[in-house]
Each structure stands twice: as structure tokens, then as C-alpha cells.
C-alpha atoms as a PDB file:
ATOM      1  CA  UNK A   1       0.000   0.000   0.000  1.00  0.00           C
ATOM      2  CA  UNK A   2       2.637   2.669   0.664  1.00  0.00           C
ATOM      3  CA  UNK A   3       4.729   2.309  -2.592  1.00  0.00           C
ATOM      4  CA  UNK A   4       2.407   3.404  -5.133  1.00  0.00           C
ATOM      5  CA  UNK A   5      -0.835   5.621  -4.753  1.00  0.00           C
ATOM      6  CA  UNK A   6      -3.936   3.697  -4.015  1.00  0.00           C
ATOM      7  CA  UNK A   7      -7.586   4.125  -5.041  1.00  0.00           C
ATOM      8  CA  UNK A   8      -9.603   2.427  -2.283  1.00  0.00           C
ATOM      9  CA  UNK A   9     -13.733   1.891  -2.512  1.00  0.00           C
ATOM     10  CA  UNK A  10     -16.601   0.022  -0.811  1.00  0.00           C
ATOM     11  CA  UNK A  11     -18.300  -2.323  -3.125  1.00  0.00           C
ATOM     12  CA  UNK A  12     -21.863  -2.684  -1.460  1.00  0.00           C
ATOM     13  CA  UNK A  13     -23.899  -5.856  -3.409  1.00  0.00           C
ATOM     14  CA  UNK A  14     -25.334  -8.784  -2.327  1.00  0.00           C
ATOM     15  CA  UNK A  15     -22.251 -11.823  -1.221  1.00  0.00           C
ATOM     16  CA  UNK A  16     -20.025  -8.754  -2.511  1.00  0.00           C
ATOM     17  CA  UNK A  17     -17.129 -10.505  -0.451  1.00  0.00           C
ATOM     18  CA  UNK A  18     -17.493 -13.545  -1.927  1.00  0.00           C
ATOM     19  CA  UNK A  19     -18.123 -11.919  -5.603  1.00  0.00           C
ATOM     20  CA  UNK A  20     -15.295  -9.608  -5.069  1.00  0.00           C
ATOM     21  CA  UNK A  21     -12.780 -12.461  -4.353  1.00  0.00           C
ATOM     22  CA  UNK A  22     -13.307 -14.531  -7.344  1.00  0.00           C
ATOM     23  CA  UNK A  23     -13.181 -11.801  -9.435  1.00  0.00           C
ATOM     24  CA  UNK A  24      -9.769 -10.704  -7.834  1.00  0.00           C
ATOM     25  CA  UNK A  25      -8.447 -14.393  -7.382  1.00  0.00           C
ATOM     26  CA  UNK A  26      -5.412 -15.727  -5.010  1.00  0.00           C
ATOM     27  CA  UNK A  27      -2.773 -13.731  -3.226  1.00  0.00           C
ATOM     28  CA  UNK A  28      -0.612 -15.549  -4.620  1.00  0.00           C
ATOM     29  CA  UNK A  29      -0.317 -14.669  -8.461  1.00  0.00           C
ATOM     30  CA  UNK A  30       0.952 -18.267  -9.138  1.00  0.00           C
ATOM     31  CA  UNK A  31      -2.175 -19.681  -7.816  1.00  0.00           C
ATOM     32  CA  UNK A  32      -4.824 -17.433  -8.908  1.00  0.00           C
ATOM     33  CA  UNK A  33      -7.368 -18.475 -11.496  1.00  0.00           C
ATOM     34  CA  UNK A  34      -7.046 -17.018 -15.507  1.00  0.00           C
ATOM     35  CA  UNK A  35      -8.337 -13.741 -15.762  1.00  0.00           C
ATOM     36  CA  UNK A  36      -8.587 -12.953 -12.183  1.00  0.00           C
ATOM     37  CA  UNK A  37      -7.003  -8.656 -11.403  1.00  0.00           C
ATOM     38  CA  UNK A  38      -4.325 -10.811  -9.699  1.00  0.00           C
ATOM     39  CA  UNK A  39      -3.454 -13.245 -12.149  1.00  0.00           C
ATOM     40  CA  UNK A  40      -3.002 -10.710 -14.767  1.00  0.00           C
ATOM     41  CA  UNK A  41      -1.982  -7.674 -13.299  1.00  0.00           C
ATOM     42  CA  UNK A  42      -0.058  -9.383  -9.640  1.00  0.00           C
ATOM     43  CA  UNK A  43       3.423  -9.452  -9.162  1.00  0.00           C
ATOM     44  CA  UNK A  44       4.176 -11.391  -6.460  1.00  0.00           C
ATOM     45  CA  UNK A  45       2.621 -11.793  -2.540  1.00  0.00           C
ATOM     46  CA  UNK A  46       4.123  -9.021  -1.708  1.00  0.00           C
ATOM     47  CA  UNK A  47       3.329  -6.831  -4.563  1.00  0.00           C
ATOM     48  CA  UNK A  48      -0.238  -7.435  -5.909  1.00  0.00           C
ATOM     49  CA  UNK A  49      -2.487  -5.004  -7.299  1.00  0.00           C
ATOM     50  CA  UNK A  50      -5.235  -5.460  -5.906  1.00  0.00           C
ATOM     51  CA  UNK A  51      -6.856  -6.026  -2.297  1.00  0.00           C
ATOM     52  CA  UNK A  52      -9.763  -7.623  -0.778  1.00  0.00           C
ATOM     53  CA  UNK A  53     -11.285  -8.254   2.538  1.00  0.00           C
ATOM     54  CA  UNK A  54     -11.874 -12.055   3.069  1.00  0.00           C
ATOM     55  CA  UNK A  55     -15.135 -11.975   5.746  1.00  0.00           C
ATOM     56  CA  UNK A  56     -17.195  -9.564   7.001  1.00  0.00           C
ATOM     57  CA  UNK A  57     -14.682  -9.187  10.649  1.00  0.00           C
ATOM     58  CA  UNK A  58     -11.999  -8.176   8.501  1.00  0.00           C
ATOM     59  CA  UNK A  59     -14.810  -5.604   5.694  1.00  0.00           C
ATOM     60  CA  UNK A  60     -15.424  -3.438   8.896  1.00  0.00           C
ATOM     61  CA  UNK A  61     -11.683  -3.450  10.082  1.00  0.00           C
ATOM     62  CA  UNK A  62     -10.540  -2.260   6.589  1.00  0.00           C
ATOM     63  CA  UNK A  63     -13.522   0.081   6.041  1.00  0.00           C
ATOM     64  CA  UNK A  64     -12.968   1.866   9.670  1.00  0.00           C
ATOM     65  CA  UNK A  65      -9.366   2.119   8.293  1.00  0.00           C
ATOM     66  CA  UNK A  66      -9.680   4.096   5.188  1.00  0.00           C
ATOM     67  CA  UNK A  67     -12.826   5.598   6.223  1.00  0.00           C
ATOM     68  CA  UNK A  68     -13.192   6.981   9.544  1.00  0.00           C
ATOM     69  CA  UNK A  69     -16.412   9.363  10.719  1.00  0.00           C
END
């Protein structure tokens, strides 16, 4: 997150966290299905283009982070 500027959003739909992670695939490049964001556009683990929150604990821990009231 801190080595390139970021564009961060809240996707609101219905199983949006579920929707939202096949469309972005695996952390891992490697692993992630064709035409997933990260299979085409990630470089490694550590460098990926793309982020996701993987349950609804994590959504509101990310969310608060970006956006705070």
C-alpha cells in the first residue's frame, strides 16, 4: 500500500465478499485463477495489485481504516 498511490472503494452488493474475491483471485499470483485482477496484473505476494477483505470481521476493520467518521 505505501509504494504506489492507491484508489480504495466500498463495493456494497449482495455476497459482494465472496463476488469480489473470485473476481480478484489468489494472493498468490501463481495460484490465482485465468483472468482474475491478480493473475493478470499481480506481481508477487508481496506486490499485488489489488486487495480484498476475506469476511465480514476483517470488511469493517478495513472500512474503519480508510474511512473513519
Amino acid at each position: 500500500l505505501s509504494s504506489v498511490p492507491v484508489v480504495v472503494m466500498v463495493l456494497e452488493k449482495e455476497n459482494a465478499i465472496l463476488s469480489n474475491g473470485e473476481l480478484i483471485g489468489a494472493t498468490n499470483p501463481k495460484d490465482a485463477e485465468e483472468e482474475t485482477i491478480g493473475q493478470k496484473y499481480g506481481i508477487s505476494i508481496g506486490k499485488s495489485s489489488v486487495h480484498g477483505s476475506d469476511s465480514l470481521e476483517n470488511d469493517k476493520i478495513e472500512i474503519s481504516f480508510f474511512f473513519r467518521n
